[in-house]
Protein backbone atom coordinates (compact mmCIF):
# COMPACT_ATOMS: atom_id res chain seq x y z
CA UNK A 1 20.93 239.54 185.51
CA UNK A 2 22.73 239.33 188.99
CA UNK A 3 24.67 235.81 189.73
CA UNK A 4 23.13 235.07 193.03
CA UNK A 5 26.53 233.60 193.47
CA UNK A 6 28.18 236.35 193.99
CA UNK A 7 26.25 238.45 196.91
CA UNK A 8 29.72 239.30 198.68
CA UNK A 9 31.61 241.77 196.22
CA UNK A 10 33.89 243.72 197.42
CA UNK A 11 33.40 247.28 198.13
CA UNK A 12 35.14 250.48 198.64
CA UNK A 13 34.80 251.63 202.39
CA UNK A 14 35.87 254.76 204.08
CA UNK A 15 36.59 254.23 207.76
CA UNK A 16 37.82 256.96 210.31
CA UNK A 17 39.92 254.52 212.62
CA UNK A 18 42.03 256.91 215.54
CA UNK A 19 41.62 260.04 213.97
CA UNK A 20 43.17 258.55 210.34
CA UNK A 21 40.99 257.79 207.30
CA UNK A 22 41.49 254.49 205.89
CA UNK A 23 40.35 253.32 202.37
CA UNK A 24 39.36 249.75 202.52
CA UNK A 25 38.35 247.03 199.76
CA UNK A 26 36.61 244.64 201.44
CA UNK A 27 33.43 242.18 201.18
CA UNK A 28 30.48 243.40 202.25
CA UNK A 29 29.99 240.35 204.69
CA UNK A 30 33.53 241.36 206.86
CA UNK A 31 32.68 242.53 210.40
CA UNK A 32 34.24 245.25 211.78
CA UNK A 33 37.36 243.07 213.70
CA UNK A 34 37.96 241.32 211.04
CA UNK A 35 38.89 244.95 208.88
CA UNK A 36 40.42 246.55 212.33
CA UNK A 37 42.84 243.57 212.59
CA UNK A 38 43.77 242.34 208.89
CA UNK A 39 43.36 245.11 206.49
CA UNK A 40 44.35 247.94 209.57
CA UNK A 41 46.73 245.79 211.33
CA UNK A 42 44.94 247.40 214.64
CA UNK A 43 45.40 243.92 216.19
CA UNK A 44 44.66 246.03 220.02
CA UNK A 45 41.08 244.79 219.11
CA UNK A 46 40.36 241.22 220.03
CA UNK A 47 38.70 238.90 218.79
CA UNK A 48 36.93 236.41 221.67
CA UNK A 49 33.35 234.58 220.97
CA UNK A 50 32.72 236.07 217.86
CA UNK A 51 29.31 235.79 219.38
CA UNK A 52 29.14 239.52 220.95
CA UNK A 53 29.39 238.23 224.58
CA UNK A 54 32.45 238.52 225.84
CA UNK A 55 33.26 242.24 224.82
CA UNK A 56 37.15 241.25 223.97
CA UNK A 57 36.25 242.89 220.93
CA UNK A 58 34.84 246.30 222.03
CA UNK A 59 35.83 249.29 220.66
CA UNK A 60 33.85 253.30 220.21
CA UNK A 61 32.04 254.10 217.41
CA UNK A 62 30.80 257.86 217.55
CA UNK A 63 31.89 257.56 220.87
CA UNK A 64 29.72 254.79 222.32
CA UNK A 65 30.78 251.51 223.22
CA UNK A 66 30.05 248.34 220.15
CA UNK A 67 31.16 244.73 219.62
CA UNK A 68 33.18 244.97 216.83
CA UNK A 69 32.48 241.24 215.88
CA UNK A 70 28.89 241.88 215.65
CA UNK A 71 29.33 244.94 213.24
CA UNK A 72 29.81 244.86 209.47
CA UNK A 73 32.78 246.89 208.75
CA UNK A 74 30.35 248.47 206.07
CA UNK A 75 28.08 249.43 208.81
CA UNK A 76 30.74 251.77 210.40
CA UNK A 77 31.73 253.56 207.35
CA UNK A 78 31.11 257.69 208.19
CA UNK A 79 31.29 257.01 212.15
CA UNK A 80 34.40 257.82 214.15
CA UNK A 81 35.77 254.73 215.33
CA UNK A 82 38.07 254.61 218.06
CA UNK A 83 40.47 251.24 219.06
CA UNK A 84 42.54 250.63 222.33
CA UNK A 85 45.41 251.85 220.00
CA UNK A 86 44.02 255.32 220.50
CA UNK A 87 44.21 255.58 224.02
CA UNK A 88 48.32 256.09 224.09
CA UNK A 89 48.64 258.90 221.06
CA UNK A 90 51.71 260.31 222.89
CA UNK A 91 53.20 256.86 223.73
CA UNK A 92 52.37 256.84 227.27
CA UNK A 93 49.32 255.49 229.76
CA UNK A 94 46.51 257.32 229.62
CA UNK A 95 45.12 257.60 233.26
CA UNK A 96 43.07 255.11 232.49
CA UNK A 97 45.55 252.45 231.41
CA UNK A 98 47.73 253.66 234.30
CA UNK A 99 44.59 252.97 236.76
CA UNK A 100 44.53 249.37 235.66
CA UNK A 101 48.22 248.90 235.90
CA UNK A 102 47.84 250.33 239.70
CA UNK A 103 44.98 248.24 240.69
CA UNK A 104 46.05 245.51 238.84
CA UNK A 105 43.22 245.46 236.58
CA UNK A 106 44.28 242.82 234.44
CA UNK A 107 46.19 239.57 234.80
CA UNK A 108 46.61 237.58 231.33
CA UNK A 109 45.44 240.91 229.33
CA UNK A 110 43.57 239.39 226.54
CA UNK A 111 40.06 240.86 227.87
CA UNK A 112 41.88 244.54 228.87
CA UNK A 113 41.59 246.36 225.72
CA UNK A 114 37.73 245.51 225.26
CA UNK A 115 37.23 246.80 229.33
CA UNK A 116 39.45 249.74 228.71
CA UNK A 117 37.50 251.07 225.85
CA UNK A 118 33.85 250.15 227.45
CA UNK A 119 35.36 252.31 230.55
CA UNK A 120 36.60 254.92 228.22
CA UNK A 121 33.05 255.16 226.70
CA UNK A 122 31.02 254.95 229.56
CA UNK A 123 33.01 257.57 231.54
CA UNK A 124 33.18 259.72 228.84
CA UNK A 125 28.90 259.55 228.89
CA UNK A 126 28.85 258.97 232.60
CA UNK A 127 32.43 261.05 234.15
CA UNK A 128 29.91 260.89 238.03
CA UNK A 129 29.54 257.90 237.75
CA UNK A 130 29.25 255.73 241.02
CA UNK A 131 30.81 252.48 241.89
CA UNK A 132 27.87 250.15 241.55
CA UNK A 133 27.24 251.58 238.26
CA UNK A 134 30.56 250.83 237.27
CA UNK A 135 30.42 247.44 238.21
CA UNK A 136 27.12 247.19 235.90
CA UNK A 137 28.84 248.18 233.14
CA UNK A 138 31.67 246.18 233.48
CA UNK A 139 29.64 243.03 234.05
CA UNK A 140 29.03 243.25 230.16
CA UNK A 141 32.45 242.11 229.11
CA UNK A 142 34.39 238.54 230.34
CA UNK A 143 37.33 237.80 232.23
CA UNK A 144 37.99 234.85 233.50
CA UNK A 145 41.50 235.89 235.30
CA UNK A 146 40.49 239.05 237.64
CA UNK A 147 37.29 238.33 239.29
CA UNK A 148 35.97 242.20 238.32
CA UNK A 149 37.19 243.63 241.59
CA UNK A 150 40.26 245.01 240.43
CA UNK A 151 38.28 246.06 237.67
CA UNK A 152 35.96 247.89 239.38
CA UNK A 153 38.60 249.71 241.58
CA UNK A 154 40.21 250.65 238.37
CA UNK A 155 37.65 252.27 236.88
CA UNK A 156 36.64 253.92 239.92
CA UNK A 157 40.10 255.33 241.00
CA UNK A 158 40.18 256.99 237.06
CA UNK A 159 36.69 258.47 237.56
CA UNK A 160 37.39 260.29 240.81
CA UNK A 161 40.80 261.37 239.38
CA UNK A 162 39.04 262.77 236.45
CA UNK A 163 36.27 264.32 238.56
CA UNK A 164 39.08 265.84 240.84
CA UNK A 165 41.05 267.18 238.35
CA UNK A 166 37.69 268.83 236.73
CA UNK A 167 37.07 270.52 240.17
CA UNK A 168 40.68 271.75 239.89
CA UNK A 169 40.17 273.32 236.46
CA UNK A 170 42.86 271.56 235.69
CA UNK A 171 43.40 271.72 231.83
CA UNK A 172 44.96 267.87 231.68
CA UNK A 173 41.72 266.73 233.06
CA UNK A 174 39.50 264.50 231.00
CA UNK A 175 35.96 264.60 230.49
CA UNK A 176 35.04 267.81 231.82
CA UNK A 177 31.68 269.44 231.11
């Protein structure tokens, strides 16, 4: 007979964090942030409302956009997850990061990593995307320090880089077809 008082034991997960595989024992009832940031120490991830509205905890999984707070870590075992932490493999800014350092796309920073990784998602799904549908998209997460503009401009200035460099063929570019 099952103790009903024990509904939360621990489990062996398998997660695919940045490329690594990570063996994790954790409760069943653990979101996703909670795993990224204590057991992974992948404290890029934020964690804001708890609530799934603010998007400071947004990361990829298989390459789409998620709330990390509103995801049992469970739920993400055999996806490819991918944290802010992934966006500088070498060490240096990506062009996206380097976009929002030039347009001065953040102020305080808490909110950044959850808008960089919803931009890195949506332009990797969306690389023509247009300015007004950029500003949709980023109207999903919070900040309370830039107003979005800067944001916006951002965004924008990375996607016409990337589309640029695609019409060059050249093989730095990002998100070619």
């Amino acid at each position: 007979m099952t103790d009903p008082g024990r509904t939360h034991d621990p489990q062996l997960l398998a997660l695919d964090v940045n490329g690594v595989r990570h063996e994790v024992i954790t409760e069943s009832r653990r979101t996703l942030v909670d795993v990224l940031r204590h057991d992974l120490h992948l404290t890029g991830t934020h964690v804001g409302c708890e609530h799934g509205i603010c998007g400071a905890c947004t990361v990829l999984v298989d390459g789409r956009p998620a709330r990390a707070c509103l995801m049992f870590a469970a739920q993400a075992e055999g996806a490819e997850i991918r944290t802010v932490e992934s966006l500088s493999g070498d060490g240096g800014l990506t062009d996206l990061q380097e976009a929002f350092r030039e347009h001065h796309g953040l102020q305080c920073g808490f909110c950044t990593p959850g808008f960089l990784m919803l931009a890195e998602g949506f332009l990797a799904e969306r690389p023509e995307a247009t300015k007004e549908e950029i500003r949709d998209v980023v109207a999903a997460n919070l900040c309370r320090c830039t107003g979005y503009q800067t944001i916006v401009e951002a965004v924008d200035a990375c996607a016409t880089a990337r589309r640029t460099a695609c019409a060059q063929g050249r093989k730095e570019a990002t998100g070619c077809n």
